[in-house]
Protein backbone atom coordinates (compact mmCIF):
# COMPACT_ATOMS: atom_id res chain seq x y z
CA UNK A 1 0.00 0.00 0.00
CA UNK A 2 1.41 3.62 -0.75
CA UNK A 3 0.98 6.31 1.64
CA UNK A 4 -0.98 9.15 0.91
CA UNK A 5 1.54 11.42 -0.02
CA UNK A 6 4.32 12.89 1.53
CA UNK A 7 4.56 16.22 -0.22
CA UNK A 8 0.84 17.35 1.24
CA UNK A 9 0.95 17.01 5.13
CA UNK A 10 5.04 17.62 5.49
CA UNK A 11 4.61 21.50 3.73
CA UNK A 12 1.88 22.12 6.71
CA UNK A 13 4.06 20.76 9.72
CA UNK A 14 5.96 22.89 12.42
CA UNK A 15 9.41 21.91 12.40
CA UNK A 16 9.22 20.44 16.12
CA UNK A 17 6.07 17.41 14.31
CA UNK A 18 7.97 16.87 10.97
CA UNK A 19 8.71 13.34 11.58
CA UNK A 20 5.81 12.92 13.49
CA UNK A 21 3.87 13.84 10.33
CA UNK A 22 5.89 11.74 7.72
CA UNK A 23 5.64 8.90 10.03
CA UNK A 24 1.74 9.67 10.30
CA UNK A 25 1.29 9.57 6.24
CA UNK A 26 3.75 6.11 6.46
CA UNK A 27 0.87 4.72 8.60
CA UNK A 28 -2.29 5.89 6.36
CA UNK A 29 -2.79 4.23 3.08
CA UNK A 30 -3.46 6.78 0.22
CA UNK A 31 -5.99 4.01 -1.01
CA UNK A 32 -7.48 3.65 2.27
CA UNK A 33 -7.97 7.26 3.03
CA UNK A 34 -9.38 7.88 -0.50
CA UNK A 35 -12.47 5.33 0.26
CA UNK A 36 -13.83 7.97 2.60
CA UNK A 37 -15.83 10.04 0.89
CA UNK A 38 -16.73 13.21 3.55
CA UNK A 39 -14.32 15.40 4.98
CA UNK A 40 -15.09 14.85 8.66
CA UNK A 41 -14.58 10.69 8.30
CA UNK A 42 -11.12 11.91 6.59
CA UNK A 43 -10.67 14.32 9.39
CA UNK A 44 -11.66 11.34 12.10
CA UNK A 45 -9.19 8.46 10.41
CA UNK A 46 -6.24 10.91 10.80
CA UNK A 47 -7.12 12.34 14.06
CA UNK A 48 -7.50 8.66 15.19
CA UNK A 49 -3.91 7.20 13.67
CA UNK A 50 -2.53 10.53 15.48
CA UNK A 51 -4.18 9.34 18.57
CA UNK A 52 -6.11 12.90 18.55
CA UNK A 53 -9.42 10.94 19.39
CA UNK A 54 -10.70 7.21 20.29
CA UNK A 55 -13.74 8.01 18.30
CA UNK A 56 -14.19 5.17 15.88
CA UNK A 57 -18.60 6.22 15.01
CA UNK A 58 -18.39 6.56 11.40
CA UNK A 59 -15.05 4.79 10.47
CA UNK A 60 -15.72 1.85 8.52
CA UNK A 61 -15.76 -1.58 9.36
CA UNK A 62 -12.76 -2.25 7.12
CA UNK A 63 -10.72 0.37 8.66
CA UNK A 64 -7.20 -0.95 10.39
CA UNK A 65 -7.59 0.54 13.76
CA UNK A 66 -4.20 -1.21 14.68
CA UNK A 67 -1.94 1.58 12.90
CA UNK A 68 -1.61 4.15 15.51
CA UNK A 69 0.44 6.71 17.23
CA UNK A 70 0.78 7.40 20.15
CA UNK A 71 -0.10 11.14 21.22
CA UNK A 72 2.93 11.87 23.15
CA UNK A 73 5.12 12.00 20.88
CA UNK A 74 3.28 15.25 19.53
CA UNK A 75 5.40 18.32 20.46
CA UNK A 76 3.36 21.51 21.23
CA UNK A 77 6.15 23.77 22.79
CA UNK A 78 6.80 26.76 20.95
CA UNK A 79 3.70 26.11 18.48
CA UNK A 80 0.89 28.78 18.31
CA UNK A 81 -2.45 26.71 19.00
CA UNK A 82 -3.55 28.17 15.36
CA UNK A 83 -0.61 25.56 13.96
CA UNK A 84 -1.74 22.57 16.69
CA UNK A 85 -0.90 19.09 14.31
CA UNK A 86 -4.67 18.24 14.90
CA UNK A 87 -5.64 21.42 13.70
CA UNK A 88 -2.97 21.03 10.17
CA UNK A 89 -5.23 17.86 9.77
CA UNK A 90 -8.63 19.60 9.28
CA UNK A 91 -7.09 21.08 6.24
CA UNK A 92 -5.61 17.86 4.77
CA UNK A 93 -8.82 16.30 5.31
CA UNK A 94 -10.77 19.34 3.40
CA UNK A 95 -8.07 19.31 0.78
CA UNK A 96 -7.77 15.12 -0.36
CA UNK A 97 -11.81 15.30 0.25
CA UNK A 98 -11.80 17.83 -3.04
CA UNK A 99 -8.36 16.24 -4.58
């Protein structure tokens, strides 16, 4: 399985989640995220590999809720909450929803 891409989330990262975002788009299938056809299931699968959210309502059966991070290694010093990782992921969501 490919990942989704690494040239969309790794522009949007702070330098302090880089890695933490490449190894996030390592995790989620490009195939598998392209099944989901709303913006807010898009939104939820990343959130929930990022360990943002346990929220699974809406994910589909099919969906490998195995691949996961874990949340601390998610580094908020020095980050404005406007550039928060789970908020860089409501915009990757909007954009592959329209890609």
């Amino acid at each position: 399985m490919k990942p989704f891409t690494g040239k969309l989330c790794f522009p949007l990262a702070t330098p302090h989640n880089k890695v933490n975002f490449l190894e996030l788009e390592l995790l989620t299938p490009y195939n598998e995220i392209r099944k989901l056809k709303e913006k807010e299931i898009i939104e939820k699968a990343l959130l929930y590999r990022a360990d943002f959210t346990d929220d699974r309502e809406g994910l589909p059966e099919d969906f490998d809720f195995s691949l996961r991070m874990d949340k601390s290694v998610w580094n908020y010093k020095r980050i404005r909450p406007a550039n928060f990782p789970e908020k860089n992921y409501r915009h990757i969501s909007a954009f592959i929803k329209n890609y």
